[in-house]
C-alpha atoms as a PDB file:
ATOM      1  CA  UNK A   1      32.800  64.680  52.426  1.00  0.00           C
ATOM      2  CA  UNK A   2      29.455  64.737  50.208  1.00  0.00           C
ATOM      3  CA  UNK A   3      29.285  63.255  47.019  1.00  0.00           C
ATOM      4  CA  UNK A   4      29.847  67.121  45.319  1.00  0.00           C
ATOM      5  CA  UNK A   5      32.936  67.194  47.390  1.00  0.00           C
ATOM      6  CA  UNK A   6      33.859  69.447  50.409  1.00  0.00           C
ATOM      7  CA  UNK A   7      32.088  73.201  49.254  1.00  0.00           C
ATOM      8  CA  UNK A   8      32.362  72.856  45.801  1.00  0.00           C
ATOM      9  CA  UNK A   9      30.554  75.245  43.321  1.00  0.00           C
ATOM     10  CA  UNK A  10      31.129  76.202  39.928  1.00  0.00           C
ATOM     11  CA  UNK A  11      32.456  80.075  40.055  1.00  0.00           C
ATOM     12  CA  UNK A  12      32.692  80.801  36.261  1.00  0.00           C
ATOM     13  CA  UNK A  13      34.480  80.126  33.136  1.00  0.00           C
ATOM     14  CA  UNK A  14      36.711  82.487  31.901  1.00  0.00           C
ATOM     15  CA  UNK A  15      37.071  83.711  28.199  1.00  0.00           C
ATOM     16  CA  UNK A  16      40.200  85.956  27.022  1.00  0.00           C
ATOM     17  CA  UNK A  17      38.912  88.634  24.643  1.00  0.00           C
ATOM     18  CA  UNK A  18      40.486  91.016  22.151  1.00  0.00           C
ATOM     19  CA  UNK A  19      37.861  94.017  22.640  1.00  0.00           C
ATOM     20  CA  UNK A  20      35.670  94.144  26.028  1.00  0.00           C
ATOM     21  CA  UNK A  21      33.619  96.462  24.768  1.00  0.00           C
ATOM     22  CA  UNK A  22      32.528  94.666  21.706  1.00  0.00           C
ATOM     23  CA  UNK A  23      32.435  91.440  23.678  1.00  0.00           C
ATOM     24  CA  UNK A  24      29.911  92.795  26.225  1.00  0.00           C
ATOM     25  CA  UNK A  25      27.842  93.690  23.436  1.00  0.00           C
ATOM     26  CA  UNK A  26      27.829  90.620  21.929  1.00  0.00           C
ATOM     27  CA  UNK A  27      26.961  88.724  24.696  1.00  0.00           C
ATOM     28  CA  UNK A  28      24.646  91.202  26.699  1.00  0.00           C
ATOM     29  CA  UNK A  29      22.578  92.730  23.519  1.00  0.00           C
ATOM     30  CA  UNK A  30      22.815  89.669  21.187  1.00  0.00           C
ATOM     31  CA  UNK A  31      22.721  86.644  23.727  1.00  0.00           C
ATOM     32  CA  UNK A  32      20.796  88.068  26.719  1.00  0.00           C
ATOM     33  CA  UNK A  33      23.466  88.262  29.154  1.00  0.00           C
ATOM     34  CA  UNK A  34      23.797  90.834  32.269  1.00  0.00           C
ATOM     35  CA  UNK A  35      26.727  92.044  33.254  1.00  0.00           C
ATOM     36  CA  UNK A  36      27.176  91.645  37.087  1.00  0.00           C
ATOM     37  CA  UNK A  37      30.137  92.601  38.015  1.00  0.00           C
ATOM     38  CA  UNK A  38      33.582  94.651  36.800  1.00  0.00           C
ATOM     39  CA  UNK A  39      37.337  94.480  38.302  1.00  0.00           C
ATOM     40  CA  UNK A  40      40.705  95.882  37.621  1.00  0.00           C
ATOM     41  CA  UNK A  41      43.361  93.392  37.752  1.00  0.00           C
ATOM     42  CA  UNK A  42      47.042  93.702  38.344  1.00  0.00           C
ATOM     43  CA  UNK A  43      50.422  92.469  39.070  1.00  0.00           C
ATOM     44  CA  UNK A  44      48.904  90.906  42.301  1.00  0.00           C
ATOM     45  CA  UNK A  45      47.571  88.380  40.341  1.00  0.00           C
ATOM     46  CA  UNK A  46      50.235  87.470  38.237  1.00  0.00           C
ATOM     47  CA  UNK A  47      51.702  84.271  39.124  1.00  0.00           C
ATOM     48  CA  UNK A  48      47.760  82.866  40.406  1.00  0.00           C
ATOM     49  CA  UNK A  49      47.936  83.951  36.108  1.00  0.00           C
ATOM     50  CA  UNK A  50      51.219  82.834  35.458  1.00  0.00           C
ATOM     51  CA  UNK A  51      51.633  86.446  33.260  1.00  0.00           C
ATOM     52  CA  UNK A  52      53.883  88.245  34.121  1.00  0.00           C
ATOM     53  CA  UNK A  53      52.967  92.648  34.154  1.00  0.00           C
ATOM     54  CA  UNK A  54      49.581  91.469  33.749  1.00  0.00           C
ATOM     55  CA  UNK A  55      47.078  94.154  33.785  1.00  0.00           C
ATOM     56  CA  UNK A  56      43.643  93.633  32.287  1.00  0.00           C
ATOM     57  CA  UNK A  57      39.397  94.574  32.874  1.00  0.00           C
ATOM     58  CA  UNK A  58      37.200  91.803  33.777  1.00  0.00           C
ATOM     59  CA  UNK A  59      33.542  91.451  33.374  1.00  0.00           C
ATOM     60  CA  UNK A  60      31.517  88.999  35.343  1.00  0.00           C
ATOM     61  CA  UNK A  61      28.043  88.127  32.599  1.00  0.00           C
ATOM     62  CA  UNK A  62      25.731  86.341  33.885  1.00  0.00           C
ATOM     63  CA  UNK A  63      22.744  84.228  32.010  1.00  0.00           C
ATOM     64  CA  UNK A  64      20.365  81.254  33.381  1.00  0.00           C
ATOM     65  CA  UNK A  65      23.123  80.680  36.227  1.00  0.00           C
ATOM     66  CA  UNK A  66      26.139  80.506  33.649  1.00  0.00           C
ATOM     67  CA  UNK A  67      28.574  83.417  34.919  1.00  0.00           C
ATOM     68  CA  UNK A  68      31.805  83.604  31.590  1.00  0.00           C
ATOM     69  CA  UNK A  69      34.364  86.151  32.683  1.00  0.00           C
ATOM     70  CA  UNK A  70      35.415  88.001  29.798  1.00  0.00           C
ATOM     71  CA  UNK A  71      39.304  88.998  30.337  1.00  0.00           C
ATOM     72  CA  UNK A  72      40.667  91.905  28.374  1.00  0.00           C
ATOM     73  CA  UNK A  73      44.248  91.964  28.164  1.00  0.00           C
ATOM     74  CA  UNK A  74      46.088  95.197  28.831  1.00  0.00           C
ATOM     75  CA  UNK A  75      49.381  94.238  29.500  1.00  0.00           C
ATOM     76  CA  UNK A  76      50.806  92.046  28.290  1.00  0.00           C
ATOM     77  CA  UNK A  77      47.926  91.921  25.104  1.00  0.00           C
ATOM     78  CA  UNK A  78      46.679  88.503  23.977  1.00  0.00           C
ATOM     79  CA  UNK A  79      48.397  85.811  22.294  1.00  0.00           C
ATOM     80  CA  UNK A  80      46.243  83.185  20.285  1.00  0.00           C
ATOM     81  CA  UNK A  81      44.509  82.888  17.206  1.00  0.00           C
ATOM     82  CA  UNK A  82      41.069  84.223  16.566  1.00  0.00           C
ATOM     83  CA  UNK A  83      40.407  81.128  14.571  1.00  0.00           C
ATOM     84  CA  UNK A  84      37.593  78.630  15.937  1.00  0.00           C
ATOM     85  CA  UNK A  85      38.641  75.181  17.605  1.00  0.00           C
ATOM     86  CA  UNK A  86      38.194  71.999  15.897  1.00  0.00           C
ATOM     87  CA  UNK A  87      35.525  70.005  18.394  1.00  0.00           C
ATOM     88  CA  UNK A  88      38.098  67.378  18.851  1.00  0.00           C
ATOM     89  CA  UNK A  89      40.891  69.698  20.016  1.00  0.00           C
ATOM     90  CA  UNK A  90      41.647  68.647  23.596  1.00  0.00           C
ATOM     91  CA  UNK A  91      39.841  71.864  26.404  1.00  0.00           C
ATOM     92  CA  UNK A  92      36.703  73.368  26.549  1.00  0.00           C
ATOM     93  CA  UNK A  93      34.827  73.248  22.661  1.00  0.00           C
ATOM     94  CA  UNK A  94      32.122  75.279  23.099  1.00  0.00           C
ATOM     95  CA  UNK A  95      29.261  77.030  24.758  1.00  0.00           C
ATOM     96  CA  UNK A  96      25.640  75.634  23.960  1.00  0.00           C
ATOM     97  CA  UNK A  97      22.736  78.011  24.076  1.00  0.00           C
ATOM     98  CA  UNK A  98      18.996  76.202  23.571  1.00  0.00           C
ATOM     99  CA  UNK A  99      16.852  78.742  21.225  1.00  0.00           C
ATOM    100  CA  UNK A 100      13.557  79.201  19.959  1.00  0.00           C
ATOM    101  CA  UNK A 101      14.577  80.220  16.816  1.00  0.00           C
ATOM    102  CA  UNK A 102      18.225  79.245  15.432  1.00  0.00           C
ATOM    103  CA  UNK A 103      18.220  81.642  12.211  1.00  0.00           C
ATOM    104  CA  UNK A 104      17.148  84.848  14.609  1.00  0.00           C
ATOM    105  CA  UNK A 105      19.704  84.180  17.190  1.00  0.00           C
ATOM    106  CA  UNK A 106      22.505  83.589  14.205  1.00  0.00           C
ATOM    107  CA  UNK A 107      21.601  86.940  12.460  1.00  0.00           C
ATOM    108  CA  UNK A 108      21.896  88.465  16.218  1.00  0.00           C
ATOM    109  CA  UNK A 109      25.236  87.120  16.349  1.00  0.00           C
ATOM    110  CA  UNK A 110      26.339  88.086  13.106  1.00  0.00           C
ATOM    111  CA  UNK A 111      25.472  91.578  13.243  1.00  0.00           C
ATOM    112  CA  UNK A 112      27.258  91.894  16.441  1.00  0.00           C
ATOM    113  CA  UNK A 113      30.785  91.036  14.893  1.00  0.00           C
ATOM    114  CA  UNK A 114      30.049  87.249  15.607  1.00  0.00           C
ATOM    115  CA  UNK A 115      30.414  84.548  12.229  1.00  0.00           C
ATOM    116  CA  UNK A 116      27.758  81.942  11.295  1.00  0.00           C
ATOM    117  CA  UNK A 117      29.465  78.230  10.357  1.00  0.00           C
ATOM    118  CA  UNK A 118      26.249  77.852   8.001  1.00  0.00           C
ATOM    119  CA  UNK A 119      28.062  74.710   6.335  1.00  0.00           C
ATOM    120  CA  UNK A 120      27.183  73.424  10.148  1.00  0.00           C
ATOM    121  CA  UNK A 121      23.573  73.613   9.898  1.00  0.00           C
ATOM    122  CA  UNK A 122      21.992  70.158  11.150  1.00  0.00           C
ATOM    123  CA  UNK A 123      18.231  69.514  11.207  1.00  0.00           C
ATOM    124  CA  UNK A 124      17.017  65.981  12.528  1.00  0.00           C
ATOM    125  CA  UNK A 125      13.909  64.284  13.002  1.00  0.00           C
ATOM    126  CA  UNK A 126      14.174  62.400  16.575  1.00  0.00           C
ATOM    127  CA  UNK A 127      10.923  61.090  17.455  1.00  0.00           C
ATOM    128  CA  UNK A 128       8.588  63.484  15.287  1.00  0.00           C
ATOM    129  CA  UNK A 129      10.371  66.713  16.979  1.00  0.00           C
ATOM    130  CA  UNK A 130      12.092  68.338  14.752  1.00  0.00           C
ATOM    131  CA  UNK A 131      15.716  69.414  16.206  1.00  0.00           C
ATOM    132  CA  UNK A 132      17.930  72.065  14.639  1.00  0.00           C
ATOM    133  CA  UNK A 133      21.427  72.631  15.645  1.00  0.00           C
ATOM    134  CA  UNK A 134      24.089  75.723  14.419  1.00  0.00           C
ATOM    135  CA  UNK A 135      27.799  76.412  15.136  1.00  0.00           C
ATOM    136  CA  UNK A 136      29.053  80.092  15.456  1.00  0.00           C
ATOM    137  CA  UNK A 137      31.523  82.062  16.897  1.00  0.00           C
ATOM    138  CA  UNK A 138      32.075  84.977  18.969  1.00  0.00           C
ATOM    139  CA  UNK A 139      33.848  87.968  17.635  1.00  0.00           C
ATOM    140  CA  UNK A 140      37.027  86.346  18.733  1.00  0.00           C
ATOM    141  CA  UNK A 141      36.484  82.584  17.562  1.00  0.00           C
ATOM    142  CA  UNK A 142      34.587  81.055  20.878  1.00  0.00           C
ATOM    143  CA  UNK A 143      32.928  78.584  19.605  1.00  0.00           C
ATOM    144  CA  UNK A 144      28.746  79.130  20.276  1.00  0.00           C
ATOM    145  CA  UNK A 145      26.539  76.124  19.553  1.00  0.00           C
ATOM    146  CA  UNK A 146      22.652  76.853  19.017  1.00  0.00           C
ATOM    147  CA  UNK A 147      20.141  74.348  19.741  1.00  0.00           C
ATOM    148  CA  UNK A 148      16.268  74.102  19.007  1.00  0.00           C
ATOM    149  CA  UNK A 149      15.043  71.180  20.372  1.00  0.00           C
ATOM    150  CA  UNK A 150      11.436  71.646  19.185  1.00  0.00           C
ATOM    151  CA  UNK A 151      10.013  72.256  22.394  1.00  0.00           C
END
């Protein structure tokens, strides 16, 4: 066995959404995703899911080697607030995207159903680079960090 372990790759990370279609656009228009792939998904799946009647649509969108999976609920719907995460809930806390230009790609996101955390808005100094750093969410509370790091 190698030290990645016996044929191990990262697949994707999955992300339950209320509205595909709005989701796609937020992440294909306003972040520069491509979709890459689309399935049906049904009762097959349900105890790999551990849902029971589960039907839903999946999208495979795909950016710089990161593949999300955004799930859309048909059966039985979604359960969960929309509500961001506090960073020091236990799971996954958020996907980081490096920028060129924070304010640009937060206006993107906004207009595209997403919400700025301006109160979140952190600008350092680190070594004469000048390093600016946003929280925002998706339309349905994912957690999006955006990152200049002056280079």
């Amino acid at each position: 066995m190698g030290r990645d372990g016996p044929g191990l790759s990262v697949s994707h990370i999955g992300v339950c959404v209320s509205d595909l279609d709005a989701s796609l656009r937020f992440y294909c228009q306003g972040l520069g995703f491509e979709e890459v792939a689309a399935h049906e998904v049904g009762e097959e799946f349900a105890a790999l899911m551990e849902v029971e009647g589960v039907r839903l649509r999946s999208r495979m969108v795909r950016r710089d080697g990161v593949t999300l999976e955004l799930l859309d609920y048909d059966s039985p719907g979604t359960t969960g607030s929309a509500e961001r995460r506090p960073m020091n809930q236990l799971g996954l806390t958020h996907l980081s995207l490096r920028v060129d230009d924070v304010g640009a790609v937060a206006a993107t996101i906004e207009s595209l159903g997403g919400t700025v955390v301006r109160s979140t808005r952190t600008t350092l100094d680190f070594d004469g680079t000048s390093l600016d750093f946003l929280y925002c969410t998706d339309p349905d509370g994912v957690r999006i960090e955006l990152m200049d790091l002056g280079g």
